[in-house]
PDB file of N, CA and C in Angstrom:
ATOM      1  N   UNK A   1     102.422  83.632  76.433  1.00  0.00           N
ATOM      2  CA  UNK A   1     103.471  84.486  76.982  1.00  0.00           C
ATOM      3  C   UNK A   1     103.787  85.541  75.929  1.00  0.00           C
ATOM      4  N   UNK A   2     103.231  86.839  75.711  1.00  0.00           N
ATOM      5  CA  UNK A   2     103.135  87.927  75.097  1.00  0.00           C
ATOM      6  C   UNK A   2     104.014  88.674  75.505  1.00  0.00           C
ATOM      7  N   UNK A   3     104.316  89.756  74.636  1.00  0.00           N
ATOM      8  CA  UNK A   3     104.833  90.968  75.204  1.00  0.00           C
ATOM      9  C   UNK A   3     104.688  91.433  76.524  1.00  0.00           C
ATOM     10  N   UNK A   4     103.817  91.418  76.997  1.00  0.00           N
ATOM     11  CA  UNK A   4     103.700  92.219  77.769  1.00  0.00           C
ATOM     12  C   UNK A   4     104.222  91.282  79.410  1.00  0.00           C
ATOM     13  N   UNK A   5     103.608  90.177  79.322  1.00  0.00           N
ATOM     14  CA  UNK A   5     104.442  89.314  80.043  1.00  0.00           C
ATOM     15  C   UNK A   5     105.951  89.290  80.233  1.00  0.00           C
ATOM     16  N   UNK A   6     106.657  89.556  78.856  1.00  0.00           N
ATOM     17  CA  UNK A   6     108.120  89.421  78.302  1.00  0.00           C
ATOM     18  C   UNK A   6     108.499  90.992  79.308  1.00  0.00           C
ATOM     19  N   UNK A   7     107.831  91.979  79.664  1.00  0.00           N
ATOM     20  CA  UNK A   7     108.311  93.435  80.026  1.00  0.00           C
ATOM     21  C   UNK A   7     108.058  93.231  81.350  1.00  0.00           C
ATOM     22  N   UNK A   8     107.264  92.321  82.199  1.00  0.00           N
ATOM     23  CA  UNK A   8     106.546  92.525  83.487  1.00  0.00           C
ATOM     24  C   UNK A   8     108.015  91.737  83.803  1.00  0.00           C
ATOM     25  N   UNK A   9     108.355  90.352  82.915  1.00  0.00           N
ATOM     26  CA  UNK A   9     109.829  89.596  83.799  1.00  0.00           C
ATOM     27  C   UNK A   9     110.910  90.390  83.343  1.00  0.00           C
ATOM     28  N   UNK A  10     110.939  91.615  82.641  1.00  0.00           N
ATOM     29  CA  UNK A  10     112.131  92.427  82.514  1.00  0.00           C
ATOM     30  C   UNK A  10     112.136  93.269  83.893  1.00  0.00           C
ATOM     31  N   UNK A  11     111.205  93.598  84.301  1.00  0.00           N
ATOM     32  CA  UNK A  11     110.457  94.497  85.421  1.00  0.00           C
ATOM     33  C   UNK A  11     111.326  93.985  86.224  1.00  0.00           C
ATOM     34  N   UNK A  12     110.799  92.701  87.035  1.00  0.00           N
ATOM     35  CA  UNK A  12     111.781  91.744  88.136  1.00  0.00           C
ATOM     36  C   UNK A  12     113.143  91.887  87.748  1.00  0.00           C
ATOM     37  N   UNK A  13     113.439  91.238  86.707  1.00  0.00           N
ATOM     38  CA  UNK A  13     114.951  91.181  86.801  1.00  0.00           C
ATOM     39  C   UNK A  13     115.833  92.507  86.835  1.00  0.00           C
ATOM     40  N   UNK A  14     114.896  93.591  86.565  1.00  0.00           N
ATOM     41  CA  UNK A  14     115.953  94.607  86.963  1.00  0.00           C
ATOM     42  C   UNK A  14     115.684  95.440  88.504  1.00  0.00           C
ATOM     43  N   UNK A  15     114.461  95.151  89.059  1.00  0.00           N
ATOM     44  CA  UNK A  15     114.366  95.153  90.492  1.00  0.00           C
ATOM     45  C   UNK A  15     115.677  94.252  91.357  1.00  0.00           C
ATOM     46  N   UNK A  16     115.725  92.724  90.735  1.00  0.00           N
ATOM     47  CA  UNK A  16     116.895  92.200  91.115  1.00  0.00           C
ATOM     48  C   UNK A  16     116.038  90.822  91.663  1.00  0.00           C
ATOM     49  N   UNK A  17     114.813  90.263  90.856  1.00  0.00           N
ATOM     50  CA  UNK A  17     114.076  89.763  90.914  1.00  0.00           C
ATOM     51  C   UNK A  17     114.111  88.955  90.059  1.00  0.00           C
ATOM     52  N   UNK A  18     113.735  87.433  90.301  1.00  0.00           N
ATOM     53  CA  UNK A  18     113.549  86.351  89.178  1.00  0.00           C
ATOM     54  C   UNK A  18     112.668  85.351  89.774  1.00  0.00           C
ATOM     55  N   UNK A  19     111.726  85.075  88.853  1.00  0.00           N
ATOM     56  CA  UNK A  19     110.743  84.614  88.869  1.00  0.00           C
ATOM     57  C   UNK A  19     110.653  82.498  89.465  1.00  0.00           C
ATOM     58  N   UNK A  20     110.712  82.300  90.259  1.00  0.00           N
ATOM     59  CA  UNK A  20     111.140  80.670  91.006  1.00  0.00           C
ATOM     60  C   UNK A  20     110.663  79.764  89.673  1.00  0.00           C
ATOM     61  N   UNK A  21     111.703  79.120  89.565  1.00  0.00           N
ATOM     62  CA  UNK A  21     111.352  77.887  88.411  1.00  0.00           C
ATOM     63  C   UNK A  21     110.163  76.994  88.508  1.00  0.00           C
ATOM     64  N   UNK A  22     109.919  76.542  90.549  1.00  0.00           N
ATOM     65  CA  UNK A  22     108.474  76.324  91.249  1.00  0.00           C
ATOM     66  C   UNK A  22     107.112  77.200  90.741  1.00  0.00           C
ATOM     67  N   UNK A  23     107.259  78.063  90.263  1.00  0.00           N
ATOM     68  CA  UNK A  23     106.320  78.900  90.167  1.00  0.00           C
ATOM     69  C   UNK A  23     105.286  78.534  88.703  1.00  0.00           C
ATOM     70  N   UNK A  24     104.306  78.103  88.824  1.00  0.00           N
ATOM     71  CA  UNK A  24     103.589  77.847  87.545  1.00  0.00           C
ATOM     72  C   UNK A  24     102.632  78.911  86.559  1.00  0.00           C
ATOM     73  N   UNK A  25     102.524  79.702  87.329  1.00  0.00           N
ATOM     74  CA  UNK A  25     101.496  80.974  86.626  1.00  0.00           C
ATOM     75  C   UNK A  25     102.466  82.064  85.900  1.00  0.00           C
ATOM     76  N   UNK A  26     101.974  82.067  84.697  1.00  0.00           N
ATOM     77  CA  UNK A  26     102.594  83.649  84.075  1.00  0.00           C
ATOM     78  C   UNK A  26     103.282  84.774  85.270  1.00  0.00           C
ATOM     79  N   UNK A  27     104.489  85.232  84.914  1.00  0.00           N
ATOM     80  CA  UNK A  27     104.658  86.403  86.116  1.00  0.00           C
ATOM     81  C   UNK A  27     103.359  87.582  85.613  1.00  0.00           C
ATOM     82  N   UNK A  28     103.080  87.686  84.948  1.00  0.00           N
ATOM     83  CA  UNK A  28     102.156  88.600  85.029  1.00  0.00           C
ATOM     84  C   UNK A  28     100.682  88.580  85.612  1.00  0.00           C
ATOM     85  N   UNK A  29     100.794  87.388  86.476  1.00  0.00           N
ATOM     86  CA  UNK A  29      99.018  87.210  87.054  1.00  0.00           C
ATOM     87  C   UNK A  29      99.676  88.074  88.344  1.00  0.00           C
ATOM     88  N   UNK A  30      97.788  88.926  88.725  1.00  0.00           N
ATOM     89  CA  UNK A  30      97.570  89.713  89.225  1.00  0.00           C
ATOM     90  C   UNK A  30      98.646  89.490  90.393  1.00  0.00           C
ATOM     91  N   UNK A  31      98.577  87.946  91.603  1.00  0.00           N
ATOM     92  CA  UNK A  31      99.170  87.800  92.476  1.00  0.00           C
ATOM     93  C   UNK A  31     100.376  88.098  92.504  1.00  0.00           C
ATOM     94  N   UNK A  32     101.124  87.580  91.364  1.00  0.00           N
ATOM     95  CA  UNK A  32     102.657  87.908  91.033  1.00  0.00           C
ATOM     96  C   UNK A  32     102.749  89.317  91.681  1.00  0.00           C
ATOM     97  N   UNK A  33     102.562  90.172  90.476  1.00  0.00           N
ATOM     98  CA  UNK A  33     102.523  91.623  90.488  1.00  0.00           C
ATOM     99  C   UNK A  33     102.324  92.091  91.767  1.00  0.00           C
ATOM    100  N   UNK A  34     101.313  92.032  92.605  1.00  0.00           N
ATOM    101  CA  UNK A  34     101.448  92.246  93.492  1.00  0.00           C
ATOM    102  C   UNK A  34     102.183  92.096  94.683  1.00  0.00           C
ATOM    103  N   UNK A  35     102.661  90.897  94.732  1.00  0.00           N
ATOM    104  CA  UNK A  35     103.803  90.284  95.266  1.00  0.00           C
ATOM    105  C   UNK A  35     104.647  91.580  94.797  1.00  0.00           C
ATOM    106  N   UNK A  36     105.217  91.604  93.738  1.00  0.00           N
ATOM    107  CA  UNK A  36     106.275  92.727  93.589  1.00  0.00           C
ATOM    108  C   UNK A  36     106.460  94.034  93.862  1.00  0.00           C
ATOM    109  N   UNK A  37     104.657  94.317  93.567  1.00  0.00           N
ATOM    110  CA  UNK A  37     104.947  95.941  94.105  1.00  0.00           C
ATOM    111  C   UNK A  37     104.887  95.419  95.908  1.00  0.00           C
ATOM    112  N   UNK A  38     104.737  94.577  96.213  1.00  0.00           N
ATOM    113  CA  UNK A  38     105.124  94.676  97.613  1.00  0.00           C
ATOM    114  C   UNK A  38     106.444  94.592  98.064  1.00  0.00           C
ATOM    115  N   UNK A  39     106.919  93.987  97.549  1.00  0.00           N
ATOM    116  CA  UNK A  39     108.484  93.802  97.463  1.00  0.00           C
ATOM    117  C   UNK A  39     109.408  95.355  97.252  1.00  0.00           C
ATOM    118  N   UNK A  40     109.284  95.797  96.060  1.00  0.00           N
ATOM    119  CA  UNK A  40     109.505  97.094  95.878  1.00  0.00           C
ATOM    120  C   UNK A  40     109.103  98.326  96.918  1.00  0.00           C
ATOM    121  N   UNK A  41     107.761  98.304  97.686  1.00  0.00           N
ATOM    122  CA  UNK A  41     107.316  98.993  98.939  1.00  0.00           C
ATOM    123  C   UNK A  41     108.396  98.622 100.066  1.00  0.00           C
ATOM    124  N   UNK A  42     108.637  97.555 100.252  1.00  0.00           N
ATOM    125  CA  UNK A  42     109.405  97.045 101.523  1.00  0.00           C
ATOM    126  C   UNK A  42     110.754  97.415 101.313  1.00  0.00           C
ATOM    127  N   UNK A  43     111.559  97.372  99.852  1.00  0.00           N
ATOM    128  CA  UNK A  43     112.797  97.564  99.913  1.00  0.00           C
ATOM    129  C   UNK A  43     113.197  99.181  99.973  1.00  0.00           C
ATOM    130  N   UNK A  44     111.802 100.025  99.614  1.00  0.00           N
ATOM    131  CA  UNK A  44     111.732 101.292  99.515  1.00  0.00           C
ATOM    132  C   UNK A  44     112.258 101.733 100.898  1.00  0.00           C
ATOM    133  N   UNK A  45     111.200 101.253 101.821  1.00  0.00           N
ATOM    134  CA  UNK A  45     111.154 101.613 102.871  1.00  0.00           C
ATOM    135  C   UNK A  45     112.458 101.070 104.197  1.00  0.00           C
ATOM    136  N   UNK A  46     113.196  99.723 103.679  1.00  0.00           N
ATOM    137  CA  UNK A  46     114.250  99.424 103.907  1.00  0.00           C
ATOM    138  C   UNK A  46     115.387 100.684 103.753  1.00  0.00           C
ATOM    139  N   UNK A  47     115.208 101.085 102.581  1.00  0.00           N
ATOM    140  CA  UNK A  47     116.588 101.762 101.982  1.00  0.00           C
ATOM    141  C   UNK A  47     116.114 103.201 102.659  1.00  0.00           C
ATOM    142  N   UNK A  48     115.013 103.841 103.115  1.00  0.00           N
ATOM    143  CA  UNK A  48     114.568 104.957 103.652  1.00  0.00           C
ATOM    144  C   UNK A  48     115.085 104.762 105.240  1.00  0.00           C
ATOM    145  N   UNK A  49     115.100 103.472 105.753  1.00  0.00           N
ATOM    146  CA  UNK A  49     115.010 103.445 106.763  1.00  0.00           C
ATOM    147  C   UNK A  49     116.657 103.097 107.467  1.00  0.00           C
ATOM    148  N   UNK A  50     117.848 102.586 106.403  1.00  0.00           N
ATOM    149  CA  UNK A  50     119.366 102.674 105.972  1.00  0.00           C
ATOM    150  C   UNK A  50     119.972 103.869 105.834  1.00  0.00           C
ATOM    151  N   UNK A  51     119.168 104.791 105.330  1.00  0.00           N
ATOM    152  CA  UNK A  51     119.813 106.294 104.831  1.00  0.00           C
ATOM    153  C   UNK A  51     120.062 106.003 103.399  1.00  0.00           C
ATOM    154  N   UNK A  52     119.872 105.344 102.271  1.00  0.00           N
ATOM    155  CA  UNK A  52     120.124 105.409 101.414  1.00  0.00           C
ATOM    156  C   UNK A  52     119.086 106.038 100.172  1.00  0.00           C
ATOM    157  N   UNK A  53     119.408 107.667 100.119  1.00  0.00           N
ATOM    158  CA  UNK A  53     118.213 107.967  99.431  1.00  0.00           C
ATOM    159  C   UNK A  53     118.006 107.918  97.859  1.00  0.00           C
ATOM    160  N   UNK A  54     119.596 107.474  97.396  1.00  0.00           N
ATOM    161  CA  UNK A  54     119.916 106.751  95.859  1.00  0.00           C
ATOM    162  C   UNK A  54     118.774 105.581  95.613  1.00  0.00           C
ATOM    163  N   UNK A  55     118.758 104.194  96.774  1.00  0.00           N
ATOM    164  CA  UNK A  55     118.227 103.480  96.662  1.00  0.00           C
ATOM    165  C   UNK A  55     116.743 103.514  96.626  1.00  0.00           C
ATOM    166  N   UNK A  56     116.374 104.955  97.811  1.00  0.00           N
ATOM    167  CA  UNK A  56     114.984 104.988  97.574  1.00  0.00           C
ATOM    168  C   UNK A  56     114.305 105.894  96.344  1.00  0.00           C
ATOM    169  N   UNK A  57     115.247 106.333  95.979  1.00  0.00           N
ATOM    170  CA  UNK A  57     114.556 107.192  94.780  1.00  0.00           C
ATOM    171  C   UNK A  57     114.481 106.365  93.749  1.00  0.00           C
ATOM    172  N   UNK A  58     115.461 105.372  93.734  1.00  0.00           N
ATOM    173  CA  UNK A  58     115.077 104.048  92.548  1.00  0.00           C
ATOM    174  C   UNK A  58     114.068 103.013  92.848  1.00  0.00           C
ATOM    175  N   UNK A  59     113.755 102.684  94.274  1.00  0.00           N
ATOM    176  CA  UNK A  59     112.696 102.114  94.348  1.00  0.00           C
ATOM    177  C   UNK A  59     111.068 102.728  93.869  1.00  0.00           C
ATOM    178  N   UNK A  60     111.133 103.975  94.068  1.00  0.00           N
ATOM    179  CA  UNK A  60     110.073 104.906  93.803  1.00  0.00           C
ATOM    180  C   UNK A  60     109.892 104.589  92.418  1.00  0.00           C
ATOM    181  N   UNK A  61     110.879 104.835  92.030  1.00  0.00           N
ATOM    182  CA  UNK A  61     111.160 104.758  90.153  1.00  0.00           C
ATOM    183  C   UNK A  61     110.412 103.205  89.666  1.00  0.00           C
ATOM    184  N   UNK A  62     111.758 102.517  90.366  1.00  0.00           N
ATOM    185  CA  UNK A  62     110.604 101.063  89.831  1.00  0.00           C
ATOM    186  C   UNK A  62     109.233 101.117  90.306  1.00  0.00           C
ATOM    187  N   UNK A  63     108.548 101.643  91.399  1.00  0.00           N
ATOM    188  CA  UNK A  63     107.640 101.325  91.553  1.00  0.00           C
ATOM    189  C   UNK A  63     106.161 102.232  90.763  1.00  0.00           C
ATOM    190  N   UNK A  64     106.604 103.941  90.526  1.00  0.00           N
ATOM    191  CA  UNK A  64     106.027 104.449  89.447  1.00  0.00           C
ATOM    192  C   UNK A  64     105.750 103.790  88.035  1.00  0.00           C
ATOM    193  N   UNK A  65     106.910 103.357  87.565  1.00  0.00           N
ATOM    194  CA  UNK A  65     107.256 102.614  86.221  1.00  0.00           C
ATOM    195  C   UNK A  65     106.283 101.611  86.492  1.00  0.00           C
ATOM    196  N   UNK A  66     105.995 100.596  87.200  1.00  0.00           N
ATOM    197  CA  UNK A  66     105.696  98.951  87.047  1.00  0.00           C
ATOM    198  C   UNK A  66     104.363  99.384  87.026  1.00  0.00           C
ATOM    199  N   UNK A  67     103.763 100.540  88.187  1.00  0.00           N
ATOM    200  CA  UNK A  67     102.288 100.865  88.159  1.00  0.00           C
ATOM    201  C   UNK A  67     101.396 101.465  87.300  1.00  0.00           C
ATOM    202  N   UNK A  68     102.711 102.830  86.814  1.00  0.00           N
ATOM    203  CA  UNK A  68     101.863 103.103  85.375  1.00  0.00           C
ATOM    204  C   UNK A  68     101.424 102.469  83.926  1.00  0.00           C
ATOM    205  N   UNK A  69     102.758 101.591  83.854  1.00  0.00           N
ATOM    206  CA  UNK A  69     102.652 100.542  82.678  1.00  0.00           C
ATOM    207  C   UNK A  69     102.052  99.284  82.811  1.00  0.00           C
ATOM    208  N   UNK A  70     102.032  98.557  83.988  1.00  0.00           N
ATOM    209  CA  UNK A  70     101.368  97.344  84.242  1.00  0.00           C
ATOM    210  C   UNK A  70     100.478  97.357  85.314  1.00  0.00           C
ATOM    211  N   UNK A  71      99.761  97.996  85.891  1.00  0.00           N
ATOM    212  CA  UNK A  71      98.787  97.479  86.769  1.00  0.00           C
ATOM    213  C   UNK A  71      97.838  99.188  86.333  1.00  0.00           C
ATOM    214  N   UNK A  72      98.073  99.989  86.185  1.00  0.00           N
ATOM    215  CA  UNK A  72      97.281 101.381  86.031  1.00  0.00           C
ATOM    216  C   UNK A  72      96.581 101.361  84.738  1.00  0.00           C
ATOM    217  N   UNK A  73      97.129 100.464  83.628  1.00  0.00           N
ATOM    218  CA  UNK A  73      95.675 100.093  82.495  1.00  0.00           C
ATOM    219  C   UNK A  73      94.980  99.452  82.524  1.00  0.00           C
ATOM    220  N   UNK A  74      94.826  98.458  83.818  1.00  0.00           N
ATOM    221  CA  UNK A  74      94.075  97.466  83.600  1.00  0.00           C
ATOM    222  C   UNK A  74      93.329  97.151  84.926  1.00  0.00           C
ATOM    223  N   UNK A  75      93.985  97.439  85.900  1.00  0.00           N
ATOM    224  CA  UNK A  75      93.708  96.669  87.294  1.00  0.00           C
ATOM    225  C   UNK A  75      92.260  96.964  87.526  1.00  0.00           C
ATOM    226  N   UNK A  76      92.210  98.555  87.406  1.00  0.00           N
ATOM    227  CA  UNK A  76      90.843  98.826  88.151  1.00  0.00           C
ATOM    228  C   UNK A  76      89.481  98.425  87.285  1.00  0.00           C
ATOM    229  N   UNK A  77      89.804  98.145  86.310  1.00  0.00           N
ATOM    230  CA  UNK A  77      88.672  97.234  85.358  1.00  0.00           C
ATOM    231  C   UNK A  77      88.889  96.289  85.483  1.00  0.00           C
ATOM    232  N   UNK A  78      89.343  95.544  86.128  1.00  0.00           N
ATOM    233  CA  UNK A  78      89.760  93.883  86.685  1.00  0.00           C
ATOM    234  C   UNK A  78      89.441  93.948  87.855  1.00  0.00           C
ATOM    235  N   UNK A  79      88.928  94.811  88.581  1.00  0.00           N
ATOM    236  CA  UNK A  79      88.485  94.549  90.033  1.00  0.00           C
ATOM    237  C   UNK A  79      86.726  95.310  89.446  1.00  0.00           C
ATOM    238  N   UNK A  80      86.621  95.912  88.811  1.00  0.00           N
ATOM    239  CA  UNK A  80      85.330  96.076  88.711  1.00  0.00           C
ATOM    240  C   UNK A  80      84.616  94.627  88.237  1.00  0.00           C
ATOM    241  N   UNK A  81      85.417  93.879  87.169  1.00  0.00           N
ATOM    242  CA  UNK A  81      84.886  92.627  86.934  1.00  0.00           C
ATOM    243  C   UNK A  81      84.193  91.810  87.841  1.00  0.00           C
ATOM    244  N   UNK A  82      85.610  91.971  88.594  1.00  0.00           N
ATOM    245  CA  UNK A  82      85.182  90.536  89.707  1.00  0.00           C
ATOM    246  C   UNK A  82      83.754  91.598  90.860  1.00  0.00           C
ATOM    247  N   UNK A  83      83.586  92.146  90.808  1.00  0.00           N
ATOM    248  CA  UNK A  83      82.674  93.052  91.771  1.00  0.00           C
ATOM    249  C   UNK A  83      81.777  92.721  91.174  1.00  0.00           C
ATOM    250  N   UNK A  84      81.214  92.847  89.754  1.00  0.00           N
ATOM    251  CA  UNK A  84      80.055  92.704  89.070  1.00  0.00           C
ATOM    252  C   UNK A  84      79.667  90.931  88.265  1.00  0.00           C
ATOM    253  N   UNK A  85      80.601  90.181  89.059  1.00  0.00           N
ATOM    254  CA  UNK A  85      80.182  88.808  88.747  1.00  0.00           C
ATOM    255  C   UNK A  85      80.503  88.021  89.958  1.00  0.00           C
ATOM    256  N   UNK A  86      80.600  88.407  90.720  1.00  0.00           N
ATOM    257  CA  UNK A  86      80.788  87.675  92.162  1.00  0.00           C
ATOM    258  C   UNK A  86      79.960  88.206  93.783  1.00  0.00           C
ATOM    259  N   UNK A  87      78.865  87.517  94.256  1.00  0.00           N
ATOM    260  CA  UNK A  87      78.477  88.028  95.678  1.00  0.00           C
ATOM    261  C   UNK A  87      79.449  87.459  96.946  1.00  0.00           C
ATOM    262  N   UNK A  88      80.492  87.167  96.286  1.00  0.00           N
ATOM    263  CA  UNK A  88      81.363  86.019  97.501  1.00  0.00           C
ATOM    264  C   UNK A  88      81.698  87.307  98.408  1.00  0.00           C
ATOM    265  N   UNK A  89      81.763  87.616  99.078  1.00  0.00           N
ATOM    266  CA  UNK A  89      82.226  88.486 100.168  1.00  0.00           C
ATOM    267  C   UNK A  89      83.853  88.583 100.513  1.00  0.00           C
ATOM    268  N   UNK A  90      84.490  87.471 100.335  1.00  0.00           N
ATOM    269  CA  UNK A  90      85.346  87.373  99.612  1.00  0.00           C
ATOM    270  C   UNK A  90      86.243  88.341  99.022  1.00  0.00           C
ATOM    271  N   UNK A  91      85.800  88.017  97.753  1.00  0.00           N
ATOM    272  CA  UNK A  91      86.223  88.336  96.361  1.00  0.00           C
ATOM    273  C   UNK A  91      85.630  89.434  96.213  1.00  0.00           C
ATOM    274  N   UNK A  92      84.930  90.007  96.357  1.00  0.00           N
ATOM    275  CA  UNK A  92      84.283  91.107  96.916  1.00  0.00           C
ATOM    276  C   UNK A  92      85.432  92.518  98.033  1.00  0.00           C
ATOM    277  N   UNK A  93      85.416  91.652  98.932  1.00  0.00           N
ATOM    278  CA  UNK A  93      86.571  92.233  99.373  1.00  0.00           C
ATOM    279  C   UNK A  93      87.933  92.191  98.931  1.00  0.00           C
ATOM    280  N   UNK A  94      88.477  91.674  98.224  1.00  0.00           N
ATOM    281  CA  UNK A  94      89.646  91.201  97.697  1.00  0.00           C
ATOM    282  C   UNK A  94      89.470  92.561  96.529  1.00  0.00           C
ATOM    283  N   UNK A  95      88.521  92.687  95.941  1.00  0.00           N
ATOM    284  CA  UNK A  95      88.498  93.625  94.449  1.00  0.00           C
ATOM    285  C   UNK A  95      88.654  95.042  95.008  1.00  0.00           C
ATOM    286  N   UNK A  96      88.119  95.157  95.955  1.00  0.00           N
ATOM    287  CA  UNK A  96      87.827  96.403  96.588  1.00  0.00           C
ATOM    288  C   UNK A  96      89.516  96.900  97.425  1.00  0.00           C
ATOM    289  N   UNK A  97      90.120  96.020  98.188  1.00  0.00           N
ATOM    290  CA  UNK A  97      91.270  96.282  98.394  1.00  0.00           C
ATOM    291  C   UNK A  97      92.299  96.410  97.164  1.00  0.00           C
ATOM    292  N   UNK A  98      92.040  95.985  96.401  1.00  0.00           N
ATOM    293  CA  UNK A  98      92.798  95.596  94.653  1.00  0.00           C
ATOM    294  C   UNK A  98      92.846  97.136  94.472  1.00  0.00           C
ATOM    295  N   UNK A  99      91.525  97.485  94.072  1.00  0.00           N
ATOM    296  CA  UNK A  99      91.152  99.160  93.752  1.00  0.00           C
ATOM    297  C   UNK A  99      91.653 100.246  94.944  1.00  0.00           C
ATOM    298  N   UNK A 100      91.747  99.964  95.731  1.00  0.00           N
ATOM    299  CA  UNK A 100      91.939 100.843  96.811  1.00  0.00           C
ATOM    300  C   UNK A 100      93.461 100.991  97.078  1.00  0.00           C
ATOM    301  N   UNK A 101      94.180 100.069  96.814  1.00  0.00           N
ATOM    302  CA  UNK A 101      95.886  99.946  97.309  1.00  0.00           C
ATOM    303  C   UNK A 101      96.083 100.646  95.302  1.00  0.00           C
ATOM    304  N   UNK A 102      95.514 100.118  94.050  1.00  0.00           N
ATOM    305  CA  UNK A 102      96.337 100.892  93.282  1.00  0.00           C
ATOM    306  C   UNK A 102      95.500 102.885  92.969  1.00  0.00           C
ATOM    307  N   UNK A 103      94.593 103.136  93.381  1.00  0.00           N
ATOM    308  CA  UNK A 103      95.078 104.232  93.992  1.00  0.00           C
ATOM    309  C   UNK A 103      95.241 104.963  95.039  1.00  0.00           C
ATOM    310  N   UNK A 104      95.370 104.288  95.889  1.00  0.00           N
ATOM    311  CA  UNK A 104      96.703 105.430  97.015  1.00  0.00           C
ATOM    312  C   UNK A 104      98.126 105.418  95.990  1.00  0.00           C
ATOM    313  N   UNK A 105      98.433 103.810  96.188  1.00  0.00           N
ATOM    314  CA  UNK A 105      99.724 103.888  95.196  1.00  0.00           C
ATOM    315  C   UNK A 105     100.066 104.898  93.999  1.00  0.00           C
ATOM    316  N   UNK A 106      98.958 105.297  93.654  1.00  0.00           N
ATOM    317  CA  UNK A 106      99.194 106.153  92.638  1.00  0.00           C
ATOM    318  C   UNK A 106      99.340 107.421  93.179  1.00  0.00           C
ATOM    319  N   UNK A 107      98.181 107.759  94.221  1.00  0.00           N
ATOM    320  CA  UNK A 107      98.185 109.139  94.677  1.00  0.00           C
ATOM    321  C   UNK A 107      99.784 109.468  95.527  1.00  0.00           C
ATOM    322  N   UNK A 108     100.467 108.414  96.073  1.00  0.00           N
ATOM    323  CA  UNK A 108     101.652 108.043  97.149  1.00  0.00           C
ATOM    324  C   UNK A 108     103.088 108.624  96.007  1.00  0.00           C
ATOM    325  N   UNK A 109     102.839 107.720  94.558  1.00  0.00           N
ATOM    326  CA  UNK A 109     103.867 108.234  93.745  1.00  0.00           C
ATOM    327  C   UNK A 109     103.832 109.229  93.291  1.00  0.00           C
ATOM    328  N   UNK A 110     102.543 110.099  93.213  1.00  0.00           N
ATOM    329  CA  UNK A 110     102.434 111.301  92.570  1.00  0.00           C
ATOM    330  C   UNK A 110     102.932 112.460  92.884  1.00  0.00           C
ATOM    331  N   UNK A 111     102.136 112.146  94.693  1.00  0.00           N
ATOM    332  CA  UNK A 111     103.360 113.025  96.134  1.00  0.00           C
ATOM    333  C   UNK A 111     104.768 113.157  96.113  1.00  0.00           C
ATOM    334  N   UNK A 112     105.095 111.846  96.031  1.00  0.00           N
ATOM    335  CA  UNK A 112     106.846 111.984  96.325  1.00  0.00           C
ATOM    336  C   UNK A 112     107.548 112.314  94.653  1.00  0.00           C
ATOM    337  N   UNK A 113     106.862 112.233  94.081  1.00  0.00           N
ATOM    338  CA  UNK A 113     107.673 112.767  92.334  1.00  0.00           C
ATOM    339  C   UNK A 113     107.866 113.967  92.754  1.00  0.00           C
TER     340      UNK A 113
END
């Protein structure tokens, strides 16, 4: 449990997020994370869909922030991995959606900045 782990559960808790005591994996495995930026997408689009455009401009925020610092150094060389050591079709597909959702996400935050 590194730094960087220590910033991904600062991440949650100031989304308004805490990590289930049930939960056995680092918050920083891939699933987590993703879990969150989904979470953060949904509440975006909650608070867009309330009238609250305070709330959605902070969801944007968390969700720029979490992508550039934690999933935009690493992800897409973590899905090339699994592409180049796996024929599972699968996992295969799984890497390829991995790569594909973080950039739109990127291209999506770049738009609305």
């Amino acid at each position: 449990m590194g730094p960087s782990t220590a910033e991904v559960r600062r991440a949650y808790l100031t989304a308004g997020l805490d990590v289930s005591k049930d939960y056995t994996d680092l918050p920083d495995h891939i699933a987590a994370e993703m879990e969150f930026m989904h979470f953060l997408c949904g509440e975006e689009s909650r608070f867009e869909r309330e009238g609250n455009p305070q709330e959605v401009a902070r969801m944007r925020s968390l969700q720029e922030e979490f992508h550039k610092h934690h999933l935009e150094p690493w992800v897409a060389n973590f899905a090339d991995c699994i592409l180049r050591s796996t024929t599972s079709p699968f996992y295969q597909a799984a890497a390829n959606l991995l790569k594909q959702f973080a950039k739109r996400e990127a291209d999506y935050l770049a738009e609305a900045a």
